[in-house]
Each structure stands twice: as structure tokens, then as C-alpha cells.
N, C-alpha and C. Protein backbone atom coordinates (compact mmCIF):
# COMPACT_ATOMS: atom_id res chain seq x y z
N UNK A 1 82.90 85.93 110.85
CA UNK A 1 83.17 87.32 111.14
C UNK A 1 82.11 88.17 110.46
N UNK A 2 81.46 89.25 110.76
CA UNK A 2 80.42 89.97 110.47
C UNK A 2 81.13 90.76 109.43
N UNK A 3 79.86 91.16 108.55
CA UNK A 3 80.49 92.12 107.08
C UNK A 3 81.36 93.66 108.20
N UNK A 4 80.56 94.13 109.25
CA UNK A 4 81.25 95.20 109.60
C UNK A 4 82.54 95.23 110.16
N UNK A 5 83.32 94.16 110.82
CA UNK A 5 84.10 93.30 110.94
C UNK A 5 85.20 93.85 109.85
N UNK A 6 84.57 92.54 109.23
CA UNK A 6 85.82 92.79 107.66
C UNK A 6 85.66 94.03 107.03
N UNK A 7 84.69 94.64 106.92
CA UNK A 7 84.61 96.22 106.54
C UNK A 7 85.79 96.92 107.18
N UNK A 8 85.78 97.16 108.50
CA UNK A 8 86.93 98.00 109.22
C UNK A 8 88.27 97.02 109.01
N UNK A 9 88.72 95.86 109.08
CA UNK A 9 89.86 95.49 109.00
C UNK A 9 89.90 95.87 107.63
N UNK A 10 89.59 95.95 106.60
CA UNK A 10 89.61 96.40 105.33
C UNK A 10 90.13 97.74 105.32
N UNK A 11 89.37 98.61 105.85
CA UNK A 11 89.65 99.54 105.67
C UNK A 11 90.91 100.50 106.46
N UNK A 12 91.54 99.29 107.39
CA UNK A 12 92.73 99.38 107.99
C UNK A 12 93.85 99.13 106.91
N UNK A 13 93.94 97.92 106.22
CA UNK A 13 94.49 97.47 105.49
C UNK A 13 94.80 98.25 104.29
N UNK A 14 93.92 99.04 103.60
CA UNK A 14 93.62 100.41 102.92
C UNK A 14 95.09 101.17 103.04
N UNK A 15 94.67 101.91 104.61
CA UNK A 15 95.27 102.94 105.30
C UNK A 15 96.61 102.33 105.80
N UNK A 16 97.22 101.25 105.74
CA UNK A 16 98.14 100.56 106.25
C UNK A 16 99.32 100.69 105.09
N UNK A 17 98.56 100.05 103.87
CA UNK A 17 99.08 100.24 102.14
C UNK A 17 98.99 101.38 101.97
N UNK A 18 98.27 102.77 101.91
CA UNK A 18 98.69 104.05 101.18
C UNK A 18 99.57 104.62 102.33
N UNK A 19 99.81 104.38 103.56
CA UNK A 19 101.11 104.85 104.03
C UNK A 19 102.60 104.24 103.71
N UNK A 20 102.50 103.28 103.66
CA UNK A 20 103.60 102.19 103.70
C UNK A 20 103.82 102.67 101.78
N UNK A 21 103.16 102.93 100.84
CA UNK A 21 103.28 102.94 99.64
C UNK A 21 103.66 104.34 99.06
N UNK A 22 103.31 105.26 99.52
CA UNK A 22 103.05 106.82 98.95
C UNK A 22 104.14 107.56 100.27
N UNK A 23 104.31 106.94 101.57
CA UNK A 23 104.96 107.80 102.29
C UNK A 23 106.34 106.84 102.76
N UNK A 24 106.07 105.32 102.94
CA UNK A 24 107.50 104.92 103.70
C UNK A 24 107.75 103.70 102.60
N UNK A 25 108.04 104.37 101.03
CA UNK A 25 108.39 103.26 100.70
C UNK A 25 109.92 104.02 99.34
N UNK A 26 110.90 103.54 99.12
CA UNK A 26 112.22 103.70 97.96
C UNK A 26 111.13 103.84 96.40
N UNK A 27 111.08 104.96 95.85
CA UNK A 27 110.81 104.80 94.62
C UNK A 27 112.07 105.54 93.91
N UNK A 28 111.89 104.50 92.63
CA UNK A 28 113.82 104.59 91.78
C UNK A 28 112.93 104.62 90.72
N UNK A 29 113.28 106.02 89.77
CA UNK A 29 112.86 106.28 88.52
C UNK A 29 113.93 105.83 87.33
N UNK A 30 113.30 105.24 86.49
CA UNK A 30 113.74 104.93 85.42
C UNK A 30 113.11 105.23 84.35
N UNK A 31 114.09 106.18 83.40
CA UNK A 31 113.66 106.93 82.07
C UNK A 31 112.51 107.92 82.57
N UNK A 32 112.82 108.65 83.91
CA UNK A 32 111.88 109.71 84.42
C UNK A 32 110.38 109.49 84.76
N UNK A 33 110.32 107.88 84.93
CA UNK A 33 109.31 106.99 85.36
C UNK A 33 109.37 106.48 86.59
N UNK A 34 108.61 106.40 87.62
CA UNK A 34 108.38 105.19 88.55
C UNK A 34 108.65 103.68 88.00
N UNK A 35 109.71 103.21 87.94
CA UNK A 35 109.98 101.80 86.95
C UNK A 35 110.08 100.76 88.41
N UNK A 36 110.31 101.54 89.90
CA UNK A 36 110.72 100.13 90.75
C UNK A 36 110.47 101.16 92.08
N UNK A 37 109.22 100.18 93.04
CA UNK A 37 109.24 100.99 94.12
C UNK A 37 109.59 99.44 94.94
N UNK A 38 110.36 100.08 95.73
CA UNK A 38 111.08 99.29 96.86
C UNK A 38 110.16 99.91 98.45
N UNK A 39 109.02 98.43 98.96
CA UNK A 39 108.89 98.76 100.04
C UNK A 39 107.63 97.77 100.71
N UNK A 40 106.97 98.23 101.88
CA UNK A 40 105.80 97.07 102.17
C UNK A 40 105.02 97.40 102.12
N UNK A 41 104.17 98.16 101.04
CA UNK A 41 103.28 99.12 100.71
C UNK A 41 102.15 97.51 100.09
N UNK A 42 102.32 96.59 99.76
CA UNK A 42 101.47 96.05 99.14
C UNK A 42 101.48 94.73 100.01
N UNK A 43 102.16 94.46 101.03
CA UNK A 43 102.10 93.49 102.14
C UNK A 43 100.00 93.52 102.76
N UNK A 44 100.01 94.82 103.32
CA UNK A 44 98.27 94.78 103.67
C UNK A 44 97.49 94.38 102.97
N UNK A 45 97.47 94.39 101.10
CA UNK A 45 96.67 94.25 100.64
C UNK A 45 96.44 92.50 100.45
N UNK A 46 98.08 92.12 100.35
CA UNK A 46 98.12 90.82 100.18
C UNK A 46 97.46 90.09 101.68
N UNK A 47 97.94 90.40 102.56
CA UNK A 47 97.04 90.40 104.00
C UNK A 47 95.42 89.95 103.88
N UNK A 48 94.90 91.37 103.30
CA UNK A 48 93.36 91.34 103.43
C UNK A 48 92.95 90.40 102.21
N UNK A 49 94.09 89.84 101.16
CA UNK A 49 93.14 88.98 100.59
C UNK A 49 93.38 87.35 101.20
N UNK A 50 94.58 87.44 101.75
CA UNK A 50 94.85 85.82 102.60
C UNK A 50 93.61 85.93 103.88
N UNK A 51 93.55 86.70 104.62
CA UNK A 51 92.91 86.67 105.52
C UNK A 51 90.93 87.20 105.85
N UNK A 52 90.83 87.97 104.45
CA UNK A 52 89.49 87.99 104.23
C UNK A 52 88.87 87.61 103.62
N UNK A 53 89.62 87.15 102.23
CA UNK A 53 89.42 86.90 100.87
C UNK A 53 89.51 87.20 99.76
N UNK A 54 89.74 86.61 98.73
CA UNK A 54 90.56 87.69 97.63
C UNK A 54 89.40 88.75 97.13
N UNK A 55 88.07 88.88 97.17
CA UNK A 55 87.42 89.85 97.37
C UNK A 55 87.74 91.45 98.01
N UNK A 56 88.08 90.95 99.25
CA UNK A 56 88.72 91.93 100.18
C UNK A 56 89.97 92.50 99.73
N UNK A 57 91.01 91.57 99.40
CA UNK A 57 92.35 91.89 99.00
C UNK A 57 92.04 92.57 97.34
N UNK A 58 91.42 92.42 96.62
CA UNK A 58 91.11 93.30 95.79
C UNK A 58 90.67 94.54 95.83
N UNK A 59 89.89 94.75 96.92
CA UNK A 59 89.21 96.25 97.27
C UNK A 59 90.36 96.79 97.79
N UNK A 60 90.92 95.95 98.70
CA UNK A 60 91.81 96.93 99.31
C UNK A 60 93.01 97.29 98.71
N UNK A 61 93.54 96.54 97.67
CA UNK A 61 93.92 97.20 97.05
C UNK A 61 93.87 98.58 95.91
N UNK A 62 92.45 97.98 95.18
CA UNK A 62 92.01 99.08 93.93
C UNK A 62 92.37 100.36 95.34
N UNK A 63 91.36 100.54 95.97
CA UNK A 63 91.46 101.77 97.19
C UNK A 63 92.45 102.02 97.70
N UNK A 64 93.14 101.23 98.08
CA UNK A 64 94.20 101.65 98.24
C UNK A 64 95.59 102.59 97.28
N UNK A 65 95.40 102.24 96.17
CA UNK A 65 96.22 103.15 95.13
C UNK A 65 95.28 103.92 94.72
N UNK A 66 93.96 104.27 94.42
CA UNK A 66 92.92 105.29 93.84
C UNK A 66 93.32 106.21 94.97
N UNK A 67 93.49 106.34 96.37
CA UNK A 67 93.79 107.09 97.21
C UNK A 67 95.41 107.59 97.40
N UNK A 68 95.76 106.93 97.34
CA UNK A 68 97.34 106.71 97.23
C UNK A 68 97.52 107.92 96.46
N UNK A 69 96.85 107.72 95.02
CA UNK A 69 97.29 108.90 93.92
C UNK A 69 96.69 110.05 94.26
N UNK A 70 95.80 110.07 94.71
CA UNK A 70 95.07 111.98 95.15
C UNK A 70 95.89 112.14 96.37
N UNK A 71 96.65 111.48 97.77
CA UNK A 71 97.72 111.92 98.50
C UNK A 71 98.67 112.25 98.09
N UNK A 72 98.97 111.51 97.35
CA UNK A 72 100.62 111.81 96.19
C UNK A 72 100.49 111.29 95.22
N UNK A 73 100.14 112.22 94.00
CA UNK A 73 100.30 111.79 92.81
C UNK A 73 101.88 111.50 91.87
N UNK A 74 101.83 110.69 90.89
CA UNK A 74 102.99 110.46 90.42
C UNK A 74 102.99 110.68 89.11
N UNK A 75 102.72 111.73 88.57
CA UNK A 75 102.28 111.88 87.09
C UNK A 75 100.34 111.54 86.96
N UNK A 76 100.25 111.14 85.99
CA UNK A 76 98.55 111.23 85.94
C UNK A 76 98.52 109.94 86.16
N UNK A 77 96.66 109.56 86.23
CA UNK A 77 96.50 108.04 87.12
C UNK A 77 96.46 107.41 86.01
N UNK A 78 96.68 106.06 86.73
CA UNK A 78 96.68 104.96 85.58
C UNK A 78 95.72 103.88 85.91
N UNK A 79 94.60 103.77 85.17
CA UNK A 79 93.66 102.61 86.00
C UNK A 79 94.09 101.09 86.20
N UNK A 80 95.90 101.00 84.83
CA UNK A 80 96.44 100.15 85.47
C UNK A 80 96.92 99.37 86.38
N UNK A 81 97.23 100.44 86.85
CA UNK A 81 98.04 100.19 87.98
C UNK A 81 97.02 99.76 89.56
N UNK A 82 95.69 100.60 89.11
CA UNK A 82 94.40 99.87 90.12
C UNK A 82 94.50 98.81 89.83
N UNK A 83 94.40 98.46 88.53
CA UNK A 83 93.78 96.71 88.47
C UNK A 83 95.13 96.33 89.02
N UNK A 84 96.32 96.56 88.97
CA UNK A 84 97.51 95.11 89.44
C UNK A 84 97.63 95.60 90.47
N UNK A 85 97.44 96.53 91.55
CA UNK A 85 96.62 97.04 93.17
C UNK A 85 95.96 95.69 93.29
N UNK A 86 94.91 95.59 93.16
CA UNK A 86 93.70 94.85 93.42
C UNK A 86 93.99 93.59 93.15
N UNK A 87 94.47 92.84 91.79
CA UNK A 87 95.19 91.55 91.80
C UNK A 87 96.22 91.22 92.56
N UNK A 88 97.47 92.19 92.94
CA UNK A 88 98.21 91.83 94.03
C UNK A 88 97.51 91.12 95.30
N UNK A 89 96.25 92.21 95.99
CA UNK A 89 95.85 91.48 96.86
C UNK A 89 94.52 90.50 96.77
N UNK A 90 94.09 90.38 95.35
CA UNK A 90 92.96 89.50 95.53
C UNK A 90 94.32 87.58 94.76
N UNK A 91 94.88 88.07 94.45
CA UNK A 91 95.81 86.70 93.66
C UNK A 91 95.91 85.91 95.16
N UNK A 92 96.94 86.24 96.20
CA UNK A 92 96.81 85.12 96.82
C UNK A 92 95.51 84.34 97.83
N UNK A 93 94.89 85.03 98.50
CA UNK A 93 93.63 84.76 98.76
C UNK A 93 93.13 83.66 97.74
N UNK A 94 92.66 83.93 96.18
CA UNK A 94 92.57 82.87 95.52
C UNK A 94 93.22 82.02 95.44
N UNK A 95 94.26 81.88 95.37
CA UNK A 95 95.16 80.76 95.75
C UNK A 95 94.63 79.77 96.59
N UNK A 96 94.88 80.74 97.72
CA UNK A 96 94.38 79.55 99.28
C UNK A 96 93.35 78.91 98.90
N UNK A 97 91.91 79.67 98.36
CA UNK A 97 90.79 79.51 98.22
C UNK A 97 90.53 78.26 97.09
N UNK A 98 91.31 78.40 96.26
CA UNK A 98 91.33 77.03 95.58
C UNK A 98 92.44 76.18 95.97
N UNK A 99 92.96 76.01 97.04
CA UNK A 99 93.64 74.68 97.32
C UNK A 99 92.55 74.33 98.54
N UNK A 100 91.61 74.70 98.96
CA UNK A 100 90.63 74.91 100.10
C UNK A 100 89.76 73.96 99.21
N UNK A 101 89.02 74.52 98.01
CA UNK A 101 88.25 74.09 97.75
C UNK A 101 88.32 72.51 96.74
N UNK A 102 89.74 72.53 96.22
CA UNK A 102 90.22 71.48 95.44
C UNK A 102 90.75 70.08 96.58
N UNK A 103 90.67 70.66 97.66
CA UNK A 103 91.27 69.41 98.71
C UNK A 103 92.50 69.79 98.80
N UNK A 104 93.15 70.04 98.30
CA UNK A 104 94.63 70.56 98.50
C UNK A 104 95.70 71.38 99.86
N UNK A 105 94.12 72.03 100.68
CA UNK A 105 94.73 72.46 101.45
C UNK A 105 94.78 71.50 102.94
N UNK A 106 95.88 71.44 103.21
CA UNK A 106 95.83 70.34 104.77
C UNK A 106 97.24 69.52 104.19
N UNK A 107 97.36 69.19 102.66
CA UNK A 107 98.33 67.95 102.30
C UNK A 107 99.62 68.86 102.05
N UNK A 108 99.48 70.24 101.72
CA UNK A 108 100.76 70.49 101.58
C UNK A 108 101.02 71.29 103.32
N UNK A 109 102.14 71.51 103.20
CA UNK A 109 102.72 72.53 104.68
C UNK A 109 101.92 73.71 104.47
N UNK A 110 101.48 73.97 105.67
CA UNK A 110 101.24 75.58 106.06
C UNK A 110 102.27 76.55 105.64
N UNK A 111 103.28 76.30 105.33
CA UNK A 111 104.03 77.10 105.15
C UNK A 111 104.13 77.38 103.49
N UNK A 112 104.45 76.26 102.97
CA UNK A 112 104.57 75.95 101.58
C UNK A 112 103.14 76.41 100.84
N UNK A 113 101.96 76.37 101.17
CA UNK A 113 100.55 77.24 100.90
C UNK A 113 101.22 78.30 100.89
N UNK A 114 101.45 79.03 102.30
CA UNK A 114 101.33 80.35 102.16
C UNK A 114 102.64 81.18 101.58
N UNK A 115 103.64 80.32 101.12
CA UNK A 115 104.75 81.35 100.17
C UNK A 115 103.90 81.23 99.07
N UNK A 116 103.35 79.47 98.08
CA UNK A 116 103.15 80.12 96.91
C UNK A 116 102.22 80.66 96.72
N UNK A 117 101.17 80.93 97.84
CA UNK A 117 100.15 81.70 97.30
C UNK A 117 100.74 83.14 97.22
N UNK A 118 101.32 83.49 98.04
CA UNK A 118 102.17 84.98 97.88
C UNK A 118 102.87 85.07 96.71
N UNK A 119 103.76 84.08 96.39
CA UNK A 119 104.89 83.89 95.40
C UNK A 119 103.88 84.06 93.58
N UNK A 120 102.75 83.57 94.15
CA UNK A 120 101.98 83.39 92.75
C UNK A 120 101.40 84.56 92.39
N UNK A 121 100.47 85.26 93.46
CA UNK A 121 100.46 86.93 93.58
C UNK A 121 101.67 87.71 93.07
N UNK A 122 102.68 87.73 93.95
CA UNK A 122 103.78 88.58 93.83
C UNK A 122 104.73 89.00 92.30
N UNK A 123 104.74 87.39 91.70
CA UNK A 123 105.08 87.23 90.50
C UNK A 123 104.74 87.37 89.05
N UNK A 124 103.01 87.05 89.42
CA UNK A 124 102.20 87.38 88.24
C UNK A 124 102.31 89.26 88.07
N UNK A 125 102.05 89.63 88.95
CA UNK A 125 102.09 91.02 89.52
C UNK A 125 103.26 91.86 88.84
N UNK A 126 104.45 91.44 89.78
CA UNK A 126 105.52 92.15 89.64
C UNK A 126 106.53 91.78 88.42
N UNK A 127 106.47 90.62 88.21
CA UNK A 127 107.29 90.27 86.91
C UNK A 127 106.21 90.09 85.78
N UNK A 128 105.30 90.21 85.46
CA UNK A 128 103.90 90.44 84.54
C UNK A 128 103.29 91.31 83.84
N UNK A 129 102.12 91.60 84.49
CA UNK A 129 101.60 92.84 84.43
C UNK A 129 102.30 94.43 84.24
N UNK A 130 102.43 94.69 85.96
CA UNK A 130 103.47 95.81 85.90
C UNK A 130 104.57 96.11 84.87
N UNK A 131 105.70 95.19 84.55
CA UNK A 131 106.43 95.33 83.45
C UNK A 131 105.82 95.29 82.17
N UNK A 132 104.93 94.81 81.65
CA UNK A 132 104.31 95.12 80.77
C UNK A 132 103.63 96.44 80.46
N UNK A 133 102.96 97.16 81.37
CA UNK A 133 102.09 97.96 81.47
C UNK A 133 103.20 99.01 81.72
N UNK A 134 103.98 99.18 82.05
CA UNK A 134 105.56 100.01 81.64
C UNK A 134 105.95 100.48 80.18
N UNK A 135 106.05 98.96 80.14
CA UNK A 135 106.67 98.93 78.71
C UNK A 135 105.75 99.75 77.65
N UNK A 136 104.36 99.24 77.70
CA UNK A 136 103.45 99.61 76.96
C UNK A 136 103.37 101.15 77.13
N UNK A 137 103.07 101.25 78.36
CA UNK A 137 102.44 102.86 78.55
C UNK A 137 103.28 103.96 78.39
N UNK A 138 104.92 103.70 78.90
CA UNK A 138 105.89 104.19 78.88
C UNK A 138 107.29 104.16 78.05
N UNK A 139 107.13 102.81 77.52
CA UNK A 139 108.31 102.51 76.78
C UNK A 139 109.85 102.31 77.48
N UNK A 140 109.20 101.84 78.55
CA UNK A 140 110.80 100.94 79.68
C UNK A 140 110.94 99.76 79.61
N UNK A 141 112.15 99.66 78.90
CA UNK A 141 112.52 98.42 78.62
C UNK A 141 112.53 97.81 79.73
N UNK A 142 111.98 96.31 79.50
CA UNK A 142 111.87 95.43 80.79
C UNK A 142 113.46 94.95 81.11
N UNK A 143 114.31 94.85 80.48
CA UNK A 143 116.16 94.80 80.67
C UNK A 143 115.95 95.52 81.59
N UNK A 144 115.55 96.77 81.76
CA UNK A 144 116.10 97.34 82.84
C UNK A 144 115.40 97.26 83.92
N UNK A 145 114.02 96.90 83.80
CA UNK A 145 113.07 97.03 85.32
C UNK A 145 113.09 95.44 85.78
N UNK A 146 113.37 94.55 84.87
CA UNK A 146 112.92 92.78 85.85
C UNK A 146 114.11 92.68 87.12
N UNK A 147 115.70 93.09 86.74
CA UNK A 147 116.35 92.57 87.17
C UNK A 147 115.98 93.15 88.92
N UNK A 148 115.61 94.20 89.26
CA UNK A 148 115.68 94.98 90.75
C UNK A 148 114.17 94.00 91.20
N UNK A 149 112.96 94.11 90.34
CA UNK A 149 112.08 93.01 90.21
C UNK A 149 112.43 91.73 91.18
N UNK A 150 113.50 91.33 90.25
CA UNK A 150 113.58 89.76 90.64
C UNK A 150 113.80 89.64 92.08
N UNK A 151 114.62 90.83 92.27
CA UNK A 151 115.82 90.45 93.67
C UNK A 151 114.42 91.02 94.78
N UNK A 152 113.68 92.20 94.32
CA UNK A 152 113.16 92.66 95.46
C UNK A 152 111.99 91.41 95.92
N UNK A 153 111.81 90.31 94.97
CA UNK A 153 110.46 89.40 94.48
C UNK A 153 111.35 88.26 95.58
N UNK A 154 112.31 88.13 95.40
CA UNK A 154 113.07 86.94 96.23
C UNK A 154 113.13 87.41 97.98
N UNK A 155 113.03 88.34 97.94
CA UNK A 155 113.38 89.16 99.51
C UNK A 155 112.05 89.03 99.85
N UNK A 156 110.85 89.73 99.13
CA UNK A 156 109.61 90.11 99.50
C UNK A 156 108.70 88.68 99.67
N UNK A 157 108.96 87.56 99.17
CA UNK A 157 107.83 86.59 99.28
C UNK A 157 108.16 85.91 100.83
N UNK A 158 109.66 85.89 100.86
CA UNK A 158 109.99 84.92 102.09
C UNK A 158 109.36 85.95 103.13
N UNK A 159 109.66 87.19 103.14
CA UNK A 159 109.32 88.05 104.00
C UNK A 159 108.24 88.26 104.28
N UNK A 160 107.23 88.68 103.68
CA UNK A 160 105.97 88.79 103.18
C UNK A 160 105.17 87.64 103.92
N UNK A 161 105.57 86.05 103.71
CA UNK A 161 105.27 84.93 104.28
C UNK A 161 104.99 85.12 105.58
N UNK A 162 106.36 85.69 106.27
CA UNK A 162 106.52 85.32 107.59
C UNK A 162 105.91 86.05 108.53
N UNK A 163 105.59 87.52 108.18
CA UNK A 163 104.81 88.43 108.40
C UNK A 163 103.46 88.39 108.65
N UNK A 164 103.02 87.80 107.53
CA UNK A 164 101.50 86.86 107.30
C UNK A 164 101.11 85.98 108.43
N UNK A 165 102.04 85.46 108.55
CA UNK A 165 101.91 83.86 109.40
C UNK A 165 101.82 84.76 111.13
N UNK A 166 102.59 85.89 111.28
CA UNK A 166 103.00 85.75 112.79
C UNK A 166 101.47 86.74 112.88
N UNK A 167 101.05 87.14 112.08
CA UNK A 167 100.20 88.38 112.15
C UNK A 167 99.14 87.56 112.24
N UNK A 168 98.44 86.25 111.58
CA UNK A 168 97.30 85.38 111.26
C UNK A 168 96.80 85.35 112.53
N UNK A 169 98.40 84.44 113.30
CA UNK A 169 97.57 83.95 114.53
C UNK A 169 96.79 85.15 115.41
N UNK A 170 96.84 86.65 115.66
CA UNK A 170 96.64 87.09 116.65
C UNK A 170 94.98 87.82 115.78
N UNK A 171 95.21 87.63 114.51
CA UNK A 171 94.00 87.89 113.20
C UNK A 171 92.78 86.98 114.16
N UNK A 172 93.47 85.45 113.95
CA UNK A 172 92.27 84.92 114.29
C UNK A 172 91.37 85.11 115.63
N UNK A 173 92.42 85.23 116.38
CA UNK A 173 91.60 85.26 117.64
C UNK A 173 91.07 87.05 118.00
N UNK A 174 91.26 87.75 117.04
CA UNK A 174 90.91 88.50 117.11
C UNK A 174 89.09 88.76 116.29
N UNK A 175 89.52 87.85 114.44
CA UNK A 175 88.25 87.28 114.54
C UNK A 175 87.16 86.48 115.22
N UNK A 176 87.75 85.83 116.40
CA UNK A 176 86.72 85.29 116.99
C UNK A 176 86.15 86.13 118.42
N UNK A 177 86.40 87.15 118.25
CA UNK A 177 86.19 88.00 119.23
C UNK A 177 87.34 87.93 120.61
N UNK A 178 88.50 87.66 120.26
CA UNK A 178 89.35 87.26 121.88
C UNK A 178 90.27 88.19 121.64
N UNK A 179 91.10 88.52 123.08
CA UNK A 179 92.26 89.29 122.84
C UNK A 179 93.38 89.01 122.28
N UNK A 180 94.55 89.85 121.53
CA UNK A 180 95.21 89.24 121.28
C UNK A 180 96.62 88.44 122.25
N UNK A 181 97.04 87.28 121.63
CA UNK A 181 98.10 86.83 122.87
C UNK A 181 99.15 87.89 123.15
């Protein structure tokens, strides 16, 4: 696929995440904080790094929340929250990319790749980082932010998966220049 190619699906993916994130997604404040946003605001980014590379899924994420916050800001920016943007969608992409390159990919299921590469993204991410970078910056106890975490982390990977998968096939043949089915 040509850099201009992945340039514009990128930059779809962008615009896909700061709507889905800043306009159609549940944010629940805790201790007068953003502690838990409920929604598929970070599905594209994870997208552009399964399907372009975790390169891609990193840009599109950092950009995607650096924009996000000048549409709707939520208090002042946090360059945190760019970097676990950008690891959300560059984590699974790496994933794939090293079961690709370790031999790994072909022996397990297509399916089973693509939850834990999501599941490994999703988790480092959302039960990790983010709660940490709460805790730290804000002083929210993680008691109160893992548990909505966990449940939204159990809903979002299976989901997230399946989404991925039905969207790939019409990806590819769209990367190879064909219509979609």
C-alpha cells in the first residue's frame, strides 16, 4: 500500500477516534475528574495500528487526543494521556508484528491473535498506565476507577475483536485496490 494510502486511512482513523471520543462517547467523573470514559473512541486507533502498523496506530492516536483536547477540552492537557493515545493504538499492531516475526503467527487461531493482541493493548492501557497516571496526577484512588475498568475491558476486547475482523476483510481488498464486497 503506498505511504499516501496509509496517510489518508490514517487520517480517517484520527477523525473516526476524536468523534467517537470527545462527541459519542459516556464520560463518568470521579472526584471531579474524568476517572472512566465509556465508549469506541479508541477502537480506530487500535484499527490503524492492527491494520497499518503500530507506527500508524501510534500517530493516530497521539493526534487523535492532541485534537480531541482543542475540540473539547477537559481541564488542561495532559501529554499523558497522548502517550497512552498512541500506545493504545501502537500496542496491538506490535503484538501481531512480533508473533509475525517470531513465527508465531499462522500456529495460533486468527482469532486468538487478534483478541490478545487487543486484550494486551487494552489492558496495559486501561488497567496500567491510565490508572496510574490518575492516581498520580490527580489522586483517584484506583478502588474506585479499576472496577468500571475491568467490566468495560471485558465487553471492549471481545467487541473490539469482532469489529476488527469484519472491518479487515473489506480493509484488504480495499488495500489492494478492489471494491469493497
Amino acid at each position: 500500500m503506498s505511504k499516501a494510502r496509509q496517510a489518508a486511512f490514517t487520517a480517517l482513523f484520527i477523525a473516526m477516534s476524536v468523534v467517537l471520543t470527545r462527541f459519542a462517547s459516556l464520560r463518568i467523573a470521579i472526584g471531579g475528574v474524568e476517572g472512566v470514559r465509556v465508549g469506541f473512541g479508541s477502537l480506530p486507533n487500535i484499527m490503524a495500528g492492527i491494520l497499518l502498523g503500530p507506527l500508524y496506530g501510534a500517530i493516530s492516536g497521539a493526534l487523535a487526543d492532541v485534537i480531541g483536547f482543542f475540540l473539547s477540552p477537559m481541564g488542561g492537557y495532559m501529554p499523558h494521556f497522548t502517550l497512552t493515545a498512541g500506545l493504545t493504538g501502537a500496542l496491538p499492531g506490535l503484538v501481531l508484528l512480533v508473533f509475525r516475526k517470531t513465527g508465531l503467527a499462522g500456529r495460533l487461531s486468527e482469532w486468538f491473535e487478534l483478541i490478545l493482541a487487543v486484550g494486551i493493548g487494552v489492558t496495559v492501557v486501561s488497567w496500567g498506565l491510565t490508572p496510574y497516571f490518575l492516581n498520580t496526577l490527580f489522586g483517584l484512588p484506583r478502588a474506585a476507577i479499576m472496577p468500571p475498568r475491568i467490566v468495560a475491558a471485558i465487553i471492549e476486547i471481545p467487541a473490539y475483536s469482532v469489529i476488527i475482523k469484519a472491518v479487515s476483510a473489506s480493509y484488504v481488498r480495499l488495500a489492494a485496490g478492489k471494491k469493497p464486497a
